[in-house]
Protein backbone atom coordinates (compact mmCIF):
# COMPACT_ATOMS: atom_id res chain seq x y z
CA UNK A 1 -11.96 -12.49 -11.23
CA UNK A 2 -10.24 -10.32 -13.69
CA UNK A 3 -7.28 -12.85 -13.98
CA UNK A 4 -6.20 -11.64 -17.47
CA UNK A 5 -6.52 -8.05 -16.68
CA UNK A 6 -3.47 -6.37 -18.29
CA UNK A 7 -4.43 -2.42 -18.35
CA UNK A 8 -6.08 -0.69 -14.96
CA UNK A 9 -6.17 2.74 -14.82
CA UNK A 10 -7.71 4.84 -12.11
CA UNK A 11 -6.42 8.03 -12.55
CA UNK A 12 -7.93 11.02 -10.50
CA UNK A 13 -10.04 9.42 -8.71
CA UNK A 14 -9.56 10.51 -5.11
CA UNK A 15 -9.24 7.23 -4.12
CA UNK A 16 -8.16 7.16 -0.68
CA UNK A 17 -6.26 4.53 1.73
CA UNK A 18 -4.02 1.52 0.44
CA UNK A 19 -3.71 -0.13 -2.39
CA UNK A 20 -6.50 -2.40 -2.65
CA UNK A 21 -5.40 -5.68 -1.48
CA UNK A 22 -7.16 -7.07 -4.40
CA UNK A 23 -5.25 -5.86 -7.28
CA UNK A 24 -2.68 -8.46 -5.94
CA UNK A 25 -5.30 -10.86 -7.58
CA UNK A 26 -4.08 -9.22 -11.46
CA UNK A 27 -0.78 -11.46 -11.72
CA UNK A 28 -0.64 -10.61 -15.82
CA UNK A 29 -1.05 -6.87 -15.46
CA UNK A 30 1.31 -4.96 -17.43
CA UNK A 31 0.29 -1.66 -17.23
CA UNK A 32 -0.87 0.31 -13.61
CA UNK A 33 -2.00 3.85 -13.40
CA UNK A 34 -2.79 4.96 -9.79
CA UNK A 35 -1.84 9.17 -10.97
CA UNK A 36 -3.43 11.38 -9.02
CA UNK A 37 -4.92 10.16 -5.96
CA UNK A 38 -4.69 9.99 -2.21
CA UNK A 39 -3.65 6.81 -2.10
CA UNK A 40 -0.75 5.77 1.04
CA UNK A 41 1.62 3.28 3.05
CA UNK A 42 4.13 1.38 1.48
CA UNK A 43 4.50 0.30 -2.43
CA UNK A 44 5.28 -3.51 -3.49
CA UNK A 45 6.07 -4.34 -7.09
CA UNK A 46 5.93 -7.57 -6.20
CA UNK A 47 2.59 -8.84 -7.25
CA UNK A 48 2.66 -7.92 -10.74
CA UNK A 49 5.69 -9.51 -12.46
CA UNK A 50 4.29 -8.49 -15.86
CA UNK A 51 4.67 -5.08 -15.19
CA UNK A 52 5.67 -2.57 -18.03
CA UNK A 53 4.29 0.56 -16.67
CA UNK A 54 3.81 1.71 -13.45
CA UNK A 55 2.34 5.38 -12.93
CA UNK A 56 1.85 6.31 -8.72
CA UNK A 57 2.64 9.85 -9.05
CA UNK A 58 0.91 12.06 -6.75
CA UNK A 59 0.24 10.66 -4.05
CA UNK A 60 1.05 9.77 -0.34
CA UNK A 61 3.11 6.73 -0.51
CA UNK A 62 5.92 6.40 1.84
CA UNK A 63 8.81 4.35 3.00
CA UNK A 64 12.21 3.49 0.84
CA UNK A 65 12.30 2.42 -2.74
CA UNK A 66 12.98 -0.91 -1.81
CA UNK A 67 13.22 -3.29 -5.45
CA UNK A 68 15.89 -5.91 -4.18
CA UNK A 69 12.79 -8.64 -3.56
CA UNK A 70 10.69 -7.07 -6.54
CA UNK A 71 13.62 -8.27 -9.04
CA UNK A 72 13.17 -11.60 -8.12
CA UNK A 73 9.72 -11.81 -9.51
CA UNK A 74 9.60 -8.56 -12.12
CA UNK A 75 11.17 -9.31 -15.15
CA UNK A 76 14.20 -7.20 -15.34
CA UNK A 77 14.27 -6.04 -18.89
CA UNK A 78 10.62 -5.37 -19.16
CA UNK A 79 9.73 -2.13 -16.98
CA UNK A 80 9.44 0.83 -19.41
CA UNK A 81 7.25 3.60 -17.42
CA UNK A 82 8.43 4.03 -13.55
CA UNK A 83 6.51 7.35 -12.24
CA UNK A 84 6.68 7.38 -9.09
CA UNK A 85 6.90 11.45 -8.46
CA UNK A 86 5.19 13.54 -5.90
CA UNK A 87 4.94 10.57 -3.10
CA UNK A 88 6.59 10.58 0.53
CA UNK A 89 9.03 8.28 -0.27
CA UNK A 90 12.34 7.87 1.48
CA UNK A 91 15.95 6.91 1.93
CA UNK A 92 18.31 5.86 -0.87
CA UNK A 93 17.65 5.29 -4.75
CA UNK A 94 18.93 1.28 -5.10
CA UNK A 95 21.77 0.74 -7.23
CA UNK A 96 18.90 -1.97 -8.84
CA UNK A 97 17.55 0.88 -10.23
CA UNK A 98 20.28 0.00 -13.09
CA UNK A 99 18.83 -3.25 -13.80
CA UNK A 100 15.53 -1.92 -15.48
CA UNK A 101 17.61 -2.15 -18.98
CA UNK A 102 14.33 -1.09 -21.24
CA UNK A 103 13.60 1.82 -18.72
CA UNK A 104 12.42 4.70 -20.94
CA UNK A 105 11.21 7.29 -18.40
CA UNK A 106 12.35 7.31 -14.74
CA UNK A 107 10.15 9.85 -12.83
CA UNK A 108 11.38 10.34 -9.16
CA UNK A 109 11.46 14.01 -8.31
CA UNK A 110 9.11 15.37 -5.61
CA UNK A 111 9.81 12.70 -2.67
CA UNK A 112 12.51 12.61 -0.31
CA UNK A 113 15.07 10.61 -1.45
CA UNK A 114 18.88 11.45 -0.64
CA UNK A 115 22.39 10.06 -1.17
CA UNK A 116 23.81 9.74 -4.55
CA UNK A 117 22.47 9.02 -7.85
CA UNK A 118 23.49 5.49 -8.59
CA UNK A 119 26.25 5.36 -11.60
CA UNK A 120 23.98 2.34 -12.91
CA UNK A 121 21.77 4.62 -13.94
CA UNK A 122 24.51 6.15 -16.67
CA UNK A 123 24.05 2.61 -17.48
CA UNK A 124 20.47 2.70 -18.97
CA UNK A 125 20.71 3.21 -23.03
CA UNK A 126 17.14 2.99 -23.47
CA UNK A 127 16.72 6.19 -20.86
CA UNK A 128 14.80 9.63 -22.29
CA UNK A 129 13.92 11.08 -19.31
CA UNK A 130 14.96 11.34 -16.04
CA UNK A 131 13.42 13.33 -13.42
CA UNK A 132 14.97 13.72 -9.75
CA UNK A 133 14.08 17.25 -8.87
CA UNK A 134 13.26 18.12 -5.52
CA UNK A 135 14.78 15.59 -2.99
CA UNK A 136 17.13 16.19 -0.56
């Protein structure tokens, strides 16, 4: 069942469709690589509240960055690695966005995201690298 599965990587695969529904099944998964696929629909963080890395990047998910019921169950501190560049997704970055205290790189550019960069985000001492080219 792959229960203690804490790495899954599946880089450049052109895997296609939505996220498998059984990856939901990998509750102590820490690190997720999806880079490089054609993978769509909406993204939920909240099966994996282990999560340190998360790498989507180049692909066709859509829909807003929505984290507000993700920060119930991800541990707020713990998210390093959030690449989620080159996707369709929409609306406004969260202000939540500012919780992610141990967030080292915040990858973003590429979608369609508009509005305001959150002042939370100032916020973020561990931040090296922040990328939010190419939205509206």
């Amino acid at each position: 069942s792959l229960s203690n599965l804490r790495v899954l990587s599946l880089n450049s695969n052109r895997l296609t469709g939505n996220v498998p529904t059984q990856f939901s099944n990998f509750k102590k998964l820490e690190v997720l690589e999806l880079y490089s696929n054609d993978l769509e629909g909406k993204f939920s963080f909240d099966d994996w509240p282990e999560l340190r890395q998360l790498r989507i990047g180049f692909n066709k998910f859509s829909g807003s960055l929505s984290l507000v019921g993700s920060y119930r169950k991800l541990k707020y501190g713990d998210l390093e690695v959030l690449n989620m560049q080159s996707n369709k997704f929409t609306g406004t970055l969260p202000s939540q966005l500012g919780r992610l205290t141990s967030l080292v790189r915040l990858k973003l550019g590429w979608n369609e995201f508009h509005g305001e960069i959150p002042s939370q985000l100032g916020e973020l001492d561990s931040l090296r690298t922040l990328l939010l080219h190419e939205n509206r």
